[in-house]
PDB file of N, CA and C in Angstrom:
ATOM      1  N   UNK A   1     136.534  75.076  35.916  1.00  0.00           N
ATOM      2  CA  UNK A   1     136.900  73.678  35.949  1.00  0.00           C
ATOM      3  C   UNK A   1     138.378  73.540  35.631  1.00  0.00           C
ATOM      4  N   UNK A   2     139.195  72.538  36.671  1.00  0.00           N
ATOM      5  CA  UNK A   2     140.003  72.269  35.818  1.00  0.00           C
ATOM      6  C   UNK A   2     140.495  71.156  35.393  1.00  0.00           C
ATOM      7  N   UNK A   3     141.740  70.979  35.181  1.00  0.00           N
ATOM      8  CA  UNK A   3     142.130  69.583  34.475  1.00  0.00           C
ATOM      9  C   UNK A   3     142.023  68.408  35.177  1.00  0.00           C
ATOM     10  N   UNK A   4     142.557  68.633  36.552  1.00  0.00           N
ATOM     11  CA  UNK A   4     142.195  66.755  37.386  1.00  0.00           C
ATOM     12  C   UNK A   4     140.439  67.058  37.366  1.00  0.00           C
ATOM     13  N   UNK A   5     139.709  68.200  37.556  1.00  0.00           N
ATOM     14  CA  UNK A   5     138.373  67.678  37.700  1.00  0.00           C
ATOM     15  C   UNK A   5     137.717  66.754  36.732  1.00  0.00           C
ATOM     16  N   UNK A   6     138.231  66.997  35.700  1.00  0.00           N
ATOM     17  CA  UNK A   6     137.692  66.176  34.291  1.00  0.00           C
ATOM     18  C   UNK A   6     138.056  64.785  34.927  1.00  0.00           C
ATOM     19  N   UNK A   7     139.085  64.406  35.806  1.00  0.00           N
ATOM     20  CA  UNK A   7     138.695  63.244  36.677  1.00  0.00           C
ATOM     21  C   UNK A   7     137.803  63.243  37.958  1.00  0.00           C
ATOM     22  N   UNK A   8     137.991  64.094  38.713  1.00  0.00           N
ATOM     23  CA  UNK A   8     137.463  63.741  40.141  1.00  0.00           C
ATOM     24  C   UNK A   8     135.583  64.248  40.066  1.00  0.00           C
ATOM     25  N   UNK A   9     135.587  65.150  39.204  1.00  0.00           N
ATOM     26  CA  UNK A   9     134.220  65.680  38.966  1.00  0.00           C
ATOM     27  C   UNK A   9     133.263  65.001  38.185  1.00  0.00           C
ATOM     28  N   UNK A  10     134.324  64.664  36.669  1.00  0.00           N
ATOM     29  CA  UNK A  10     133.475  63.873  35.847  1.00  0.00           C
ATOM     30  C   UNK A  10     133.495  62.794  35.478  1.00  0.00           C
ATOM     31  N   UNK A  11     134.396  61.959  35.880  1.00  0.00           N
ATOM     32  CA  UNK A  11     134.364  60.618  36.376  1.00  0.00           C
ATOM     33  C   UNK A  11     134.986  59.838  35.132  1.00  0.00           C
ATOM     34  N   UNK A  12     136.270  61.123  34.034  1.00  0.00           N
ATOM     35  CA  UNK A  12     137.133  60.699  32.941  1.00  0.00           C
ATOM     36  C   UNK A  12     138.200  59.660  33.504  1.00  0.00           C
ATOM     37  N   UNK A  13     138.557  58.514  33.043  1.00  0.00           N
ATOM     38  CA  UNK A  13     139.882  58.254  33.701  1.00  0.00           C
ATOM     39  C   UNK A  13     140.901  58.625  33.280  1.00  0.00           C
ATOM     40  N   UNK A  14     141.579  59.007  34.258  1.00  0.00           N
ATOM     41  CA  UNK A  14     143.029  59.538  34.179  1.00  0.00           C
ATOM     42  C   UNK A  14     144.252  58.244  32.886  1.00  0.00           C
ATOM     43  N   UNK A  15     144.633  58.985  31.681  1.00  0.00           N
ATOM     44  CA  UNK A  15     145.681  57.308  31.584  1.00  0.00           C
ATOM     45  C   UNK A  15     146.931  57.898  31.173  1.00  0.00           C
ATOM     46  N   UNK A  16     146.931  59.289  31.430  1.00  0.00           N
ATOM     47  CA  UNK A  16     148.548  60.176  31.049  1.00  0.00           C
ATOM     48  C   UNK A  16     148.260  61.138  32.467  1.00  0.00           C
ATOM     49  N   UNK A  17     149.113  60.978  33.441  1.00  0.00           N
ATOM     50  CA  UNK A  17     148.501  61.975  34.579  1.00  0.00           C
ATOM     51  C   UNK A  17     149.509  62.905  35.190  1.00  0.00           C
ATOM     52  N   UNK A  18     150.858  62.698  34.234  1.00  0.00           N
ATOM     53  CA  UNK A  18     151.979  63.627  34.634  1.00  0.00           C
ATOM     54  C   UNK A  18     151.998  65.139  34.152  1.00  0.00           C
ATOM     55  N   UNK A  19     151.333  65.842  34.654  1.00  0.00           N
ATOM     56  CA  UNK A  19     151.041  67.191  34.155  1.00  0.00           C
ATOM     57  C   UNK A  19     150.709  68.159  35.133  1.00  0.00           C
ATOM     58  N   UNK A  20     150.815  69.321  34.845  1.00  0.00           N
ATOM     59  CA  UNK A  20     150.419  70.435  35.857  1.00  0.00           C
ATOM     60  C   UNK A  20     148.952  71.181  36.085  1.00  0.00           C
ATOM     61  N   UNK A  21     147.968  71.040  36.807  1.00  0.00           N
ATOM     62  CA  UNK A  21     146.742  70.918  36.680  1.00  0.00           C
ATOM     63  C   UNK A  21     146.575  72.935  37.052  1.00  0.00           C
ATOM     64  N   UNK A  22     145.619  73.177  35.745  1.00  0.00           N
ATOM     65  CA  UNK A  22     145.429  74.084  35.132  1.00  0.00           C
ATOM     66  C   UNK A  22     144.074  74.834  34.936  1.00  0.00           C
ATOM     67  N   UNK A  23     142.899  75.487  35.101  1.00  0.00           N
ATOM     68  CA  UNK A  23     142.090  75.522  34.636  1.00  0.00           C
ATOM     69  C   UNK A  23     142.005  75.793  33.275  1.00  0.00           C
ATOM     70  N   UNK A  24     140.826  74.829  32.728  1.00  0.00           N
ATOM     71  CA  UNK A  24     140.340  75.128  31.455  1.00  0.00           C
ATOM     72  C   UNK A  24     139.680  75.823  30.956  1.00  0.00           C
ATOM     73  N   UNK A  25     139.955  76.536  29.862  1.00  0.00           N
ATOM     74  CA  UNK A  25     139.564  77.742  29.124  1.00  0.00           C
ATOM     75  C   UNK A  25     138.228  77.210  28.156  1.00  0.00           C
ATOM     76  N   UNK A  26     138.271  76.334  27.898  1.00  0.00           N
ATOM     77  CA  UNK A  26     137.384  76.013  27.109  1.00  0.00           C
ATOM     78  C   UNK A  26     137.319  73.939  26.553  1.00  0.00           C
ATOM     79  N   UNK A  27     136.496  73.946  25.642  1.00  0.00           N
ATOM     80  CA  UNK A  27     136.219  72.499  25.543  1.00  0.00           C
ATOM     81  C   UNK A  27     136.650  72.548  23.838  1.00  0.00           C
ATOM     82  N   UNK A  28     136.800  71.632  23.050  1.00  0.00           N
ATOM     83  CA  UNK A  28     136.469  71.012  21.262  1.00  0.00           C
ATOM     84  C   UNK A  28     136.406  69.705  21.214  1.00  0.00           C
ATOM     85  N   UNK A  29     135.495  69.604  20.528  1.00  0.00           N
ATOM     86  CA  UNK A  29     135.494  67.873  20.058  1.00  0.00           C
ATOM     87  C   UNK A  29     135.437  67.924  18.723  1.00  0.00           C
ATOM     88  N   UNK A  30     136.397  67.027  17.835  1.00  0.00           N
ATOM     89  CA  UNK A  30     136.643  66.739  17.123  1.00  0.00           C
ATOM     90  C   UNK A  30     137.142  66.055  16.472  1.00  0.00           C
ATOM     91  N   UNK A  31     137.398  64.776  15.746  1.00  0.00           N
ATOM     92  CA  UNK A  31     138.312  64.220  15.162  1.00  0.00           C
ATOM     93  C   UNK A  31     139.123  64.379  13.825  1.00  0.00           C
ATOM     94  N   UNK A  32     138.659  65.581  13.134  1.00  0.00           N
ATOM     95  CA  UNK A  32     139.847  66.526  12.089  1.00  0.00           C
ATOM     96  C   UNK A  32     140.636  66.908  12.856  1.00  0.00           C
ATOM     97  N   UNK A  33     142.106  66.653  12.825  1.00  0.00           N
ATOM     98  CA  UNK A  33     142.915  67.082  13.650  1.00  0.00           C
ATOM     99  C   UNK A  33     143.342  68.415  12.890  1.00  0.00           C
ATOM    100  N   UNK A  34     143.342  68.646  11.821  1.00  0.00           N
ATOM    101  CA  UNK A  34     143.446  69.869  11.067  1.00  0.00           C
ATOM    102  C   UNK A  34     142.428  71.107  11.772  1.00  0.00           C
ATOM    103  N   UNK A  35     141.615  70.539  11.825  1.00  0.00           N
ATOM    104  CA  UNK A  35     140.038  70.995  12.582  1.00  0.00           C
ATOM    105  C   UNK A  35     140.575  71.502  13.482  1.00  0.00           C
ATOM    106  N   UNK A  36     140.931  70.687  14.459  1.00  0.00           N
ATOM    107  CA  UNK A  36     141.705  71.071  15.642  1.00  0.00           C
ATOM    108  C   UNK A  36     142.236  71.988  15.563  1.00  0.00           C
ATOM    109  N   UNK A  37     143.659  71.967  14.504  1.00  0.00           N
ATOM    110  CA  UNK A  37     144.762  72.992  14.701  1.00  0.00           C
ATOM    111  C   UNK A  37     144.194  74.587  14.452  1.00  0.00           C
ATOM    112  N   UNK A  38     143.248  74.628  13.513  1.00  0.00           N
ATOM    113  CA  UNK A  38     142.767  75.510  13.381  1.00  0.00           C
ATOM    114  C   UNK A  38     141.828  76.487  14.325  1.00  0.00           C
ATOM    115  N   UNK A  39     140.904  75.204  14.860  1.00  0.00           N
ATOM    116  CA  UNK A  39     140.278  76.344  15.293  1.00  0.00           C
ATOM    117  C   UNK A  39     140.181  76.248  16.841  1.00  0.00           C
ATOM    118  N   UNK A  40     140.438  74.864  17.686  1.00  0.00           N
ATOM    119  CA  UNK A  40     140.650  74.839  18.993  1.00  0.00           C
ATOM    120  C   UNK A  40     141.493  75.759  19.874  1.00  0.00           C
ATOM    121  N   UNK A  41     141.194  76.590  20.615  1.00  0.00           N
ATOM    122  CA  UNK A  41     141.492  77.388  21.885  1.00  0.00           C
ATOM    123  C   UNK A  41     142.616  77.151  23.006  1.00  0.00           C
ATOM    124  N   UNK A  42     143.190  77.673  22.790  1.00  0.00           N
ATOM    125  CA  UNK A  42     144.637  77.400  23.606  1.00  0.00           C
ATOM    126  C   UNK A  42     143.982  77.127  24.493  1.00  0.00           C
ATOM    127  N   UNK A  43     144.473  76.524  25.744  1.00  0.00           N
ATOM    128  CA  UNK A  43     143.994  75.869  27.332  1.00  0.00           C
ATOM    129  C   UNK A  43     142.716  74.964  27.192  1.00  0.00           C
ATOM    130  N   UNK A  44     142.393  74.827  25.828  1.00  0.00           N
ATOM    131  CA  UNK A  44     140.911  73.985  26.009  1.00  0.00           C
ATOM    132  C   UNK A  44     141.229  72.511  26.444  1.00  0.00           C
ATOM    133  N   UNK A  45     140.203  71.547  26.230  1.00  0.00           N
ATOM    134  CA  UNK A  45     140.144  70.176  26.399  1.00  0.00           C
ATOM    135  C   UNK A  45     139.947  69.607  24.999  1.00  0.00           C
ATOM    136  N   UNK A  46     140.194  69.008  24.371  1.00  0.00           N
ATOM    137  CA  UNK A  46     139.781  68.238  23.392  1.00  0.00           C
ATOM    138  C   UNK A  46     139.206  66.890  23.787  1.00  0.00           C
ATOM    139  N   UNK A  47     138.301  66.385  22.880  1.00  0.00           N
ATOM    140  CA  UNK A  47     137.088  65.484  23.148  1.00  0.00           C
ATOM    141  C   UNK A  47     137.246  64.742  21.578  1.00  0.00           C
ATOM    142  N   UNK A  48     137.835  63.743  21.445  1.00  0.00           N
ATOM    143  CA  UNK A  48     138.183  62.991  20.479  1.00  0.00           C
ATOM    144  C   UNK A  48     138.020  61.418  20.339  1.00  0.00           C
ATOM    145  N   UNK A  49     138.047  60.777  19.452  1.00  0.00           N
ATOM    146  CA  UNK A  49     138.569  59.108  19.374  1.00  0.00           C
ATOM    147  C   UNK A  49     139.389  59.304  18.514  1.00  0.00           C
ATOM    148  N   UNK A  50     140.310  59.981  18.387  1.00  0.00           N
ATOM    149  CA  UNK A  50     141.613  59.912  17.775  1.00  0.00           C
ATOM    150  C   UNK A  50     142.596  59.592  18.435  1.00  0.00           C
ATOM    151  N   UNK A  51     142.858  58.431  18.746  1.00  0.00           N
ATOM    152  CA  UNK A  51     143.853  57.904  19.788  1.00  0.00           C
ATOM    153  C   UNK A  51     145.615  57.643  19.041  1.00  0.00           C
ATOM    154  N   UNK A  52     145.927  58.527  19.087  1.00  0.00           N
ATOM    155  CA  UNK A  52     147.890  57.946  18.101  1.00  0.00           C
ATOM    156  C   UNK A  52     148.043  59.005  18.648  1.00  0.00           C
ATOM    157  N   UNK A  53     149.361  59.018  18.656  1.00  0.00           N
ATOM    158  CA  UNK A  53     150.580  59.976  19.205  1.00  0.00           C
ATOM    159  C   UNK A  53     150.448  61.367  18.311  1.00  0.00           C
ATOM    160  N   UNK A  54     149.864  61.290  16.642  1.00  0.00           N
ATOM    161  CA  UNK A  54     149.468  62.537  16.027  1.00  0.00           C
ATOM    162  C   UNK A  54     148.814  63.466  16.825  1.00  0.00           C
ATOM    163  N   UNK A  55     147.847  62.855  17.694  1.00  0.00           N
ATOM    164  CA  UNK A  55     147.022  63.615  18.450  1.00  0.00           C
ATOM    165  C   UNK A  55     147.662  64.692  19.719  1.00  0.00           C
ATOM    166  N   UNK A  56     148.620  63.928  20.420  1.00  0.00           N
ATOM    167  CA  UNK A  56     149.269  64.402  20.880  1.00  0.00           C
ATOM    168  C   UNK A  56     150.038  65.912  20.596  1.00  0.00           C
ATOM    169  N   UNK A  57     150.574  65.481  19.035  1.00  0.00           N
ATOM    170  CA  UNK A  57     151.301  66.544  18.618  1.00  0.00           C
ATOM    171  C   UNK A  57     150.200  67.592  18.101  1.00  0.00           C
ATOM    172  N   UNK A  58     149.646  67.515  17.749  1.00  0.00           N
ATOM    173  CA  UNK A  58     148.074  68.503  17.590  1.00  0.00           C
ATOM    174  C   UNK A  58     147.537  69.373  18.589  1.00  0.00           C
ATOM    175  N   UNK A  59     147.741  68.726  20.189  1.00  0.00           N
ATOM    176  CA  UNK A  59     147.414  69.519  20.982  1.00  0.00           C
ATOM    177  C   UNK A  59     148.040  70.349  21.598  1.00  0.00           C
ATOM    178  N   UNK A  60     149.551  70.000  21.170  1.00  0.00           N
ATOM    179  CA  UNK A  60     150.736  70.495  21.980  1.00  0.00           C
ATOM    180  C   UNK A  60     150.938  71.888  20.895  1.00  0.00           C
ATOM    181  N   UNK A  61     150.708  71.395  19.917  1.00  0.00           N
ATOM    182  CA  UNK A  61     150.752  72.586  18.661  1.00  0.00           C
ATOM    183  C   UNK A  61     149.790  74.203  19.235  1.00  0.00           C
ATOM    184  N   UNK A  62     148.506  73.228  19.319  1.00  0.00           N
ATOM    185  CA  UNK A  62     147.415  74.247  19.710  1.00  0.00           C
ATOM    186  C   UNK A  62     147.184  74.276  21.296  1.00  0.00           C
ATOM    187  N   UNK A  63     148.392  74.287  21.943  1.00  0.00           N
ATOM    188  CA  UNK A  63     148.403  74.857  23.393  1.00  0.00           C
ATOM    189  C   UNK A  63     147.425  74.305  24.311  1.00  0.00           C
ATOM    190  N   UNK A  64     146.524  73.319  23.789  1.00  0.00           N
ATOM    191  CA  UNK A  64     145.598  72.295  24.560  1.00  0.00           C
ATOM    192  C   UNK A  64     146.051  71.939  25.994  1.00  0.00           C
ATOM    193  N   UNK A  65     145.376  71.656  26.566  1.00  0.00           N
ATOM    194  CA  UNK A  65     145.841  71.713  28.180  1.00  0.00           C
ATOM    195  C   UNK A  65     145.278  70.155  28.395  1.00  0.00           C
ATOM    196  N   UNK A  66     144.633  69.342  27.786  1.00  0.00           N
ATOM    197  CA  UNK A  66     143.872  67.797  28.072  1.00  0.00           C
ATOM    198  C   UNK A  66     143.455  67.326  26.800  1.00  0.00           C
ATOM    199  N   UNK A  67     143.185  66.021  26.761  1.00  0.00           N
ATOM    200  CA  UNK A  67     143.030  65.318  25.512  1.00  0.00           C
ATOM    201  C   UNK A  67     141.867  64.228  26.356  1.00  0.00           C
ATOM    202  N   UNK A  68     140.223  64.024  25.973  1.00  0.00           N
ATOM    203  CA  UNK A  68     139.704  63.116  26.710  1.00  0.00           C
ATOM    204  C   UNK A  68     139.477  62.051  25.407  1.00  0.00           C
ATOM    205  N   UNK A  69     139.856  60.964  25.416  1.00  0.00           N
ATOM    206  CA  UNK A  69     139.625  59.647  24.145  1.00  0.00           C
ATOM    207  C   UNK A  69     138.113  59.249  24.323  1.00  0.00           C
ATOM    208  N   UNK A  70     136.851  59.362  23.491  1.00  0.00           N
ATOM    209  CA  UNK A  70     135.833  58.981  23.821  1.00  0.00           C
ATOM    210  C   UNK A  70     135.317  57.380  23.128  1.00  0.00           C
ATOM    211  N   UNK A  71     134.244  57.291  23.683  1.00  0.00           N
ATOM    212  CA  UNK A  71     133.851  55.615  23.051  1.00  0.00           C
ATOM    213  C   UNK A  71     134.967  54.559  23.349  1.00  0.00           C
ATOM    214  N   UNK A  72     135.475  54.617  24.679  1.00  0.00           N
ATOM    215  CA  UNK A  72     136.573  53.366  25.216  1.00  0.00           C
ATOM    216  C   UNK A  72     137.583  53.151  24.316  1.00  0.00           C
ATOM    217  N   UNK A  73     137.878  54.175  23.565  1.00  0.00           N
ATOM    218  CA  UNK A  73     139.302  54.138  22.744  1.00  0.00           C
ATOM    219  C   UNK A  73     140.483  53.720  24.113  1.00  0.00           C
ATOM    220  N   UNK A  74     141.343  53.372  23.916  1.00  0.00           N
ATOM    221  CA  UNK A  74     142.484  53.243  24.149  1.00  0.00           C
ATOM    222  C   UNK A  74     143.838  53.675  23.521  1.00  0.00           C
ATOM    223  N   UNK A  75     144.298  54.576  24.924  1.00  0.00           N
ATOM    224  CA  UNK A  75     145.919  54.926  24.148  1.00  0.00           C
ATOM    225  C   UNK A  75     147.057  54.047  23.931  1.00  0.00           C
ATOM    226  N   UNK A  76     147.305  54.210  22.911  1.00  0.00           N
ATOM    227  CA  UNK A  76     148.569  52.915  22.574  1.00  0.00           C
ATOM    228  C   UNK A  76     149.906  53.998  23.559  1.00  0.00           C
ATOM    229  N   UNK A  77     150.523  53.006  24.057  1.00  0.00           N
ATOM    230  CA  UNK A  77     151.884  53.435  24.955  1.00  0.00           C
ATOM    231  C   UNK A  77     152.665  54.436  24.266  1.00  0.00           C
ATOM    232  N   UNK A  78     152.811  54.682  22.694  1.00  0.00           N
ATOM    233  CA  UNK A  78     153.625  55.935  22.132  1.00  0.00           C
ATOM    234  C   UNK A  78     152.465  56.962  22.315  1.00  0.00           C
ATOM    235  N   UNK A  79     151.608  56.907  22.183  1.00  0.00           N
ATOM    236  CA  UNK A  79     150.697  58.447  22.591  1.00  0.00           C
ATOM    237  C   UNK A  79     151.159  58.742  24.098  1.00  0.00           C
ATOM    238  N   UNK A  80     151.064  57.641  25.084  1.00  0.00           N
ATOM    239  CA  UNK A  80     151.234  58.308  26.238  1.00  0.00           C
ATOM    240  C   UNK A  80     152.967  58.640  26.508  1.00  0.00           C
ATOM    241  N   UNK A  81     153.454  58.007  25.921  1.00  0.00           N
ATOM    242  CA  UNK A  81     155.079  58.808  25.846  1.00  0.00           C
ATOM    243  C   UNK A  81     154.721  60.330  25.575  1.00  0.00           C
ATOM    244  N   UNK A  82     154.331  60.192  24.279  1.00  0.00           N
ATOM    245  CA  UNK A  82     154.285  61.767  24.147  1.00  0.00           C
ATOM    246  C   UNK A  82     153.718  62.588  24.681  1.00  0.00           C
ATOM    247  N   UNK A  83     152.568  62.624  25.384  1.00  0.00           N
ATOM    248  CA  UNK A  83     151.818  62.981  26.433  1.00  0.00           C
ATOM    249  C   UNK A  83     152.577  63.537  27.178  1.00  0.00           C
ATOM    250  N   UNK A  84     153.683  62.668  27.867  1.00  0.00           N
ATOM    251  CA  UNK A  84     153.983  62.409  29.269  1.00  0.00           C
ATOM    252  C   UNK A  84     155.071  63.949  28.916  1.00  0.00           C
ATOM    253  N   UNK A  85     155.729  63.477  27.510  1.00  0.00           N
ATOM    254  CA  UNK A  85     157.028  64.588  27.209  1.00  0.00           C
ATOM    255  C   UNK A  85     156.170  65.750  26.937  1.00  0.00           C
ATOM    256  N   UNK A  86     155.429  65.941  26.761  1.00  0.00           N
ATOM    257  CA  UNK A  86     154.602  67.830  26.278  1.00  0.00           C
ATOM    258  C   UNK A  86     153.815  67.711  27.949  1.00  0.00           C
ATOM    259  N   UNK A  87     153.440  67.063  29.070  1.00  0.00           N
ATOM    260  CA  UNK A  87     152.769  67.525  30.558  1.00  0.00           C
ATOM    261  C   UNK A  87     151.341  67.384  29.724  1.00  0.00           C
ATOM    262  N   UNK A  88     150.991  66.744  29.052  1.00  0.00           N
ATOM    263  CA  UNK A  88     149.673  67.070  28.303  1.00  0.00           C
ATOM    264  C   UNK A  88     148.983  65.592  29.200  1.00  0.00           C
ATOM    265  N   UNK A  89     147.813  66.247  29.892  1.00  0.00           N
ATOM    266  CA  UNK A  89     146.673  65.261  30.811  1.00  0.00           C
ATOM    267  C   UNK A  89     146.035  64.631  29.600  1.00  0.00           C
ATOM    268  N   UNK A  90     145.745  63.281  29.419  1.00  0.00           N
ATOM    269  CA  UNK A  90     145.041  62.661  28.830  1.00  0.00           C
ATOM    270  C   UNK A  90     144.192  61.474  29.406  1.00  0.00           C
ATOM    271  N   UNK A  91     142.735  61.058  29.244  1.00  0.00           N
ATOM    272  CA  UNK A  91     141.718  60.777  30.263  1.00  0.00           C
ATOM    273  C   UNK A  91     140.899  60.259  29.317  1.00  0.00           C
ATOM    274  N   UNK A  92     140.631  59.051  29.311  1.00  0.00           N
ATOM    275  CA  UNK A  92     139.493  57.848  28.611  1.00  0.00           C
ATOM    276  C   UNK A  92     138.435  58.365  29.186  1.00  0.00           C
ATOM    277  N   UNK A  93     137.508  57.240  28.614  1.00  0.00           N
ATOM    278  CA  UNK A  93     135.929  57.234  29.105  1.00  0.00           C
ATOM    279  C   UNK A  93     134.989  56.402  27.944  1.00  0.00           C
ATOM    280  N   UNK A  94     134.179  55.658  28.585  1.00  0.00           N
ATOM    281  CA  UNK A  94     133.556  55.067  27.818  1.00  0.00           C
ATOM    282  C   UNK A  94     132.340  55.600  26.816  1.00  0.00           C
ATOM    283  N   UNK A  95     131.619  57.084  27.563  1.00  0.00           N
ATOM    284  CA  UNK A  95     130.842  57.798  26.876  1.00  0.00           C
ATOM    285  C   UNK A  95     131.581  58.108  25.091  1.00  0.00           C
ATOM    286  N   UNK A  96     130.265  58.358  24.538  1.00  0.00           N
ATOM    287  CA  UNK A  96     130.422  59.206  23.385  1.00  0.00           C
ATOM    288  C   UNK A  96     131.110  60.249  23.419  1.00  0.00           C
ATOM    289  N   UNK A  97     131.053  61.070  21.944  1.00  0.00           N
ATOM    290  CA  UNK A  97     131.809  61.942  22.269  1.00  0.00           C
ATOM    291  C   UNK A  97     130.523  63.598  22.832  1.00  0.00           C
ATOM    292  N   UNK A  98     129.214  63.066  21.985  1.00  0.00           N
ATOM    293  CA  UNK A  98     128.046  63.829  22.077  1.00  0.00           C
ATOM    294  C   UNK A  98     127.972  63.996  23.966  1.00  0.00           C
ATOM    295  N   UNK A  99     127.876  62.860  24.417  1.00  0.00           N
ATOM    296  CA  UNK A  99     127.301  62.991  25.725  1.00  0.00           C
ATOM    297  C   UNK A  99     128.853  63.453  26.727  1.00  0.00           C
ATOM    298  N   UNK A 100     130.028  62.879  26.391  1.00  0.00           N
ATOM    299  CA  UNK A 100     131.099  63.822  27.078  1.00  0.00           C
ATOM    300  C   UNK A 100     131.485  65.138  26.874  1.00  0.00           C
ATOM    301  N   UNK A 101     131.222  65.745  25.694  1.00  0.00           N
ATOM    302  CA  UNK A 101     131.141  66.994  25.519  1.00  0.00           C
ATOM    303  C   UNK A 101     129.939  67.677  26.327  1.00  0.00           C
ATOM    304  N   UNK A 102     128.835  67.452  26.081  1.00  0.00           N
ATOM    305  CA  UNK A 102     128.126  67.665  27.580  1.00  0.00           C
ATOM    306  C   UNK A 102     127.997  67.797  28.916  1.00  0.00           C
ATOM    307  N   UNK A 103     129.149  66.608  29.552  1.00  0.00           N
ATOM    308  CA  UNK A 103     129.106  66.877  30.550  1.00  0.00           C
ATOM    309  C   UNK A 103     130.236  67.655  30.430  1.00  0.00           C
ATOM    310  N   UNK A 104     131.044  68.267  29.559  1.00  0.00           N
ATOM    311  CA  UNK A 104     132.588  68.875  29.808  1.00  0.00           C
ATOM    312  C   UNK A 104     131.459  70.472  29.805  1.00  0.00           C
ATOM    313  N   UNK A 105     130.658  71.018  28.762  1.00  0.00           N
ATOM    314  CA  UNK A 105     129.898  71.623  28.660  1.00  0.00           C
ATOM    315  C   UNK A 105     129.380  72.966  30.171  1.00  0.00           C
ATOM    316  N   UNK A 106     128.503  71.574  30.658  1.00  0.00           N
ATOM    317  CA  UNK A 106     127.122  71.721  31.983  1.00  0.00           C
ATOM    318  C   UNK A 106     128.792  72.489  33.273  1.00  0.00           C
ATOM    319  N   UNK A 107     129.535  71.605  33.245  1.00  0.00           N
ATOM    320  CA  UNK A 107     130.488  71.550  34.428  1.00  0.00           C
ATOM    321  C   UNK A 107     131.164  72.601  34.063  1.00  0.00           C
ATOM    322  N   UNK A 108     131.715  73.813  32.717  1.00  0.00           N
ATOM    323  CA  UNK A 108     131.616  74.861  32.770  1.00  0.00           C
ATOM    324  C   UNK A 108     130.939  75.748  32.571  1.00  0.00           C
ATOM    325  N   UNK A 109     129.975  76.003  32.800  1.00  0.00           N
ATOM    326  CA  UNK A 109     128.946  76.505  33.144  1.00  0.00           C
ATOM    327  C   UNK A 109     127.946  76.844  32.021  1.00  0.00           C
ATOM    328  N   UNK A 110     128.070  76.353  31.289  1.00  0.00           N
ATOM    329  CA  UNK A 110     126.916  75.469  30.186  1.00  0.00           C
ATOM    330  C   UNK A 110     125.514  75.387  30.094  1.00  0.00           C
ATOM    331  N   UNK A 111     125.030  75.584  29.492  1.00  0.00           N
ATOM    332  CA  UNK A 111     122.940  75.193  29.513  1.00  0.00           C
ATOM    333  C   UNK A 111     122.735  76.505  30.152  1.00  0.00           C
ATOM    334  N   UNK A 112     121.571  76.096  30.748  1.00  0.00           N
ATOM    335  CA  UNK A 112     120.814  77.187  32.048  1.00  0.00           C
ATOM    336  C   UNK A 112     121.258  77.704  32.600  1.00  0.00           C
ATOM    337  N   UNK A 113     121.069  79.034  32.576  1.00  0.00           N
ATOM    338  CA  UNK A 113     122.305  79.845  33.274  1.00  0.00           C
ATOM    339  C   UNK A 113     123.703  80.120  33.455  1.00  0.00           C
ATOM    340  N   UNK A 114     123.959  79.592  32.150  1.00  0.00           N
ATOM    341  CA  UNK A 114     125.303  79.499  31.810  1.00  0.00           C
ATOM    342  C   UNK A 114     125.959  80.795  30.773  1.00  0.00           C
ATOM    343  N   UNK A 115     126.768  80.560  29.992  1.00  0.00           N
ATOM    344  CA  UNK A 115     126.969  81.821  29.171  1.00  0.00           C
ATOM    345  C   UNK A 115     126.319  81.587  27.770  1.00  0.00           C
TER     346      UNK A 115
END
């Protein structure tokens, strides 16, 4: 999977879209951003409602390749500045964070027959 699919596949909206589309290495959801720094996977996706520009700098720290905001958070305009300056894809959605991690999950090859 990669980064525009988290739009065209899973139906995230795009709301930071200046970036270089990448496949993803992996998924985290979390809202400890410490959490994050620690233990999230370079090239992953993060799956958060931590919507501020901190977040930003969290993913750029930990080599994150996407940021999806869950539960209809909204990015305030300084997150997507910063976004825009680190190429970092960032993508709303009204789902949870339980059921978008799922589908981020299934779509790399996840559940049944998966790894």
């Amino acid at each position: 999977m990669t980064i525009r699919e988290l739009g065209t596949e899973l139906g995230f909206q795009p709301v930071q879209d200046h970036y270089q589309d990448r496949p993803l290495d992996g998924g985290y959801t979390s809202d400890l951003l410490s959490d994050v720094m620690a233990k999230a996977g370079a090239g992953s996706v993060l799956l958060t409602i931590q919507a501020h520009k901190n977040t930003v700098a969290v993913a750029s720290l930990a080599n994150l390749a996407a940021i999806v905001l869950c539960g209809g958070r909204k990015a305030p305009e300084d997150m997507l500045d910063a976004a825009r300056a680190e190429g970092l894809a960032v993508f709303a959605t009204d789902l949870d964070q339980f059921h978008a991690t799922g589908l981020v999950y299934q779509a790399m090859g996840g559940g049944a027959g998966g790894r």
